[in-house]
Protein backbone atom coordinates (compact mmCIF):
# COMPACT_ATOMS: atom_id res chain seq x y z
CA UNK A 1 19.67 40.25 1.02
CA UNK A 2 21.24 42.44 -1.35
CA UNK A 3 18.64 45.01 -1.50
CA UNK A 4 18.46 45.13 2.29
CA UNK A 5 21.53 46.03 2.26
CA UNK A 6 21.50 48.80 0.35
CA UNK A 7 18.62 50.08 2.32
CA UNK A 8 20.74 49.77 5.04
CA UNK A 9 24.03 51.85 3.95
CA UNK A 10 22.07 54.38 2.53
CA UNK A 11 19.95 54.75 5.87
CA UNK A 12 23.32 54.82 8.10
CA UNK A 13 24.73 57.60 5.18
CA UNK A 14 21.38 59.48 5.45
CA UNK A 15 21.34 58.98 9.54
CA UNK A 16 25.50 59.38 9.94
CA UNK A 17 24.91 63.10 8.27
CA UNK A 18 27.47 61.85 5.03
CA UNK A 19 25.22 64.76 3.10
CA UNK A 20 26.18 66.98 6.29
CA UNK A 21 29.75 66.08 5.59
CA UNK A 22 29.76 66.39 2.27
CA UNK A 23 29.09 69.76 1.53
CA UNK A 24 30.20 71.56 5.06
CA UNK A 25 33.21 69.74 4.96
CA UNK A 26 33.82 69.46 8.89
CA UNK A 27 37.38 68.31 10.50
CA UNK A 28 37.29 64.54 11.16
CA UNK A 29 38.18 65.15 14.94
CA UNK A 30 38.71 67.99 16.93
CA UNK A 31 40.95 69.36 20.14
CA UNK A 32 41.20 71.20 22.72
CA UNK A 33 43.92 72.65 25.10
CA UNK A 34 43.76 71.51 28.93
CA UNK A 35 44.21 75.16 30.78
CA UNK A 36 46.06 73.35 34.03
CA UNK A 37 48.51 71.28 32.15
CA UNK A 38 48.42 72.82 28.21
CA UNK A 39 48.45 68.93 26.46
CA UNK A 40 46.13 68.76 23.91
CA UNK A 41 42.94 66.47 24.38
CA UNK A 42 40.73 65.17 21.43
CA UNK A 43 37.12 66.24 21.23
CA UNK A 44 34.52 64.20 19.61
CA UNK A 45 31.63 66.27 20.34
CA UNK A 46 31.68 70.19 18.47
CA UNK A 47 30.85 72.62 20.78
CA UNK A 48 29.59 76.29 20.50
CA UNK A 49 27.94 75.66 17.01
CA UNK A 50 24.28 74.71 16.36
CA UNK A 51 23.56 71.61 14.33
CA UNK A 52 27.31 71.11 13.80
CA UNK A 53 29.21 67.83 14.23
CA UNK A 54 32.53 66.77 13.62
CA UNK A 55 32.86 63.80 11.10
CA UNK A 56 33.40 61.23 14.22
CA UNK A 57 30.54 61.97 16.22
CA UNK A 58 27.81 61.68 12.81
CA UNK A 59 29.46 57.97 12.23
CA UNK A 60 29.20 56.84 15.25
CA UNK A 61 26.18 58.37 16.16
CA UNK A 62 24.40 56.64 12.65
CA UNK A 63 26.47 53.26 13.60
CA UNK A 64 24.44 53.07 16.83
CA UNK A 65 21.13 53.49 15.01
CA UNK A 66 21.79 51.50 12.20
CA UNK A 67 22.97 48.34 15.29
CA UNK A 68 19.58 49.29 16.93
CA UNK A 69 17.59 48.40 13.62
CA UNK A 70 19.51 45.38 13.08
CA UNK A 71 18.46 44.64 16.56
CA UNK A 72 15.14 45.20 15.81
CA UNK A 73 15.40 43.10 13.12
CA UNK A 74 16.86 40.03 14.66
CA UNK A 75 14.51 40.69 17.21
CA UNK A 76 11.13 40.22 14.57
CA UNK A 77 13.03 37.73 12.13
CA UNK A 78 12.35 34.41 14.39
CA UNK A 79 8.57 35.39 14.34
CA UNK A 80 8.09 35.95 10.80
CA UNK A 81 9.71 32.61 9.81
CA UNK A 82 7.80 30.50 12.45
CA UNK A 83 5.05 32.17 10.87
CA UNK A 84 3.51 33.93 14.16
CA UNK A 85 3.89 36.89 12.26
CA UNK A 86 4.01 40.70 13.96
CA UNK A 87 0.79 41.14 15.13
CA UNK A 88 1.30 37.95 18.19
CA UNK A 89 4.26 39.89 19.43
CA UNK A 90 4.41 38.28 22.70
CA UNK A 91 3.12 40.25 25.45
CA UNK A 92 5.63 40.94 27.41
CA UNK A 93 8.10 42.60 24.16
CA UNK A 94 4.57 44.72 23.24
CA UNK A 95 4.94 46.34 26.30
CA UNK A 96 8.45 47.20 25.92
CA UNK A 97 8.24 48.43 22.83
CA UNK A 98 5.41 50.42 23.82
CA UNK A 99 7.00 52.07 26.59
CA UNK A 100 10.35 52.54 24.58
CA UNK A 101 7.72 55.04 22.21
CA UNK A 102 6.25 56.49 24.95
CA UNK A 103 10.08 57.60 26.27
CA UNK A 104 10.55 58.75 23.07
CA UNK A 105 7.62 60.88 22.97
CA UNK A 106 8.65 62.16 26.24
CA UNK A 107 11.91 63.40 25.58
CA UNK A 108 10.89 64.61 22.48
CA UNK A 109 7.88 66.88 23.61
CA UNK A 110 8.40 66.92 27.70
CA UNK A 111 6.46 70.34 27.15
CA UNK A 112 2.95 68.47 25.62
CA UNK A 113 3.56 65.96 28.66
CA UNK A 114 3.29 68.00 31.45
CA UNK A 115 0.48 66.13 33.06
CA UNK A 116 2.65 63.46 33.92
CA UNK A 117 4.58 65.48 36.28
């Protein structure tokens, strides 16, 4: 257990962008100024710079893919100790995790893809 969860810290640093954070140094949050009423709103998201981030939106972001592995994990857990093992996934969670990496694909390369459409 110990060693998983070092694998799993140093995948939500290496996802989270802690490297990113690091050396760049970004402000943890930032604002912005309403122009109707002038109060000042917080901004998670850093806009008008390319691969940028402010420290808030990398943790967060790397929380949510380090919940979806543990997910994942809970998910395959109950099959490995009952001893069905991976490969007799029942049907109907093959098929969702099949079309979950063919979304994927899809967002990733809509370009490749265009036959669908």
């Amino acid at each position: 257990m110990t060693v998983f969860s070092l694998i799993l810290l140093t995948y939500f640093m290496v996802v989270s962008g802690f490297i990113y954070d690091v050396i760049v140094e970004p402000p943890g949050i930032g604002s912005t100024q309403d122009p109707a009423t002038g109060a000042v709103r917080p901004v998670v998201f850093l806009s008008g710079r390319v691969n940028g981030q402010y420290i808030i939106e990398g943790l967060s972001s790397g929380f949510m893919f380090v919940l979806g592995g543990i997910g994942l994990c809970c998910w395959i857990l109950p099959l490995i100790k009952t001893g069905l093992g991976v490969s007799r996934f029942p049907t109907q969670s093959r098929d969702l995790l099949h079309c979950h990496c063919l979304c994927d694909d899809y967002a990733l390369y809509p370009h490749q893809d265009s036959w669908l459409s």
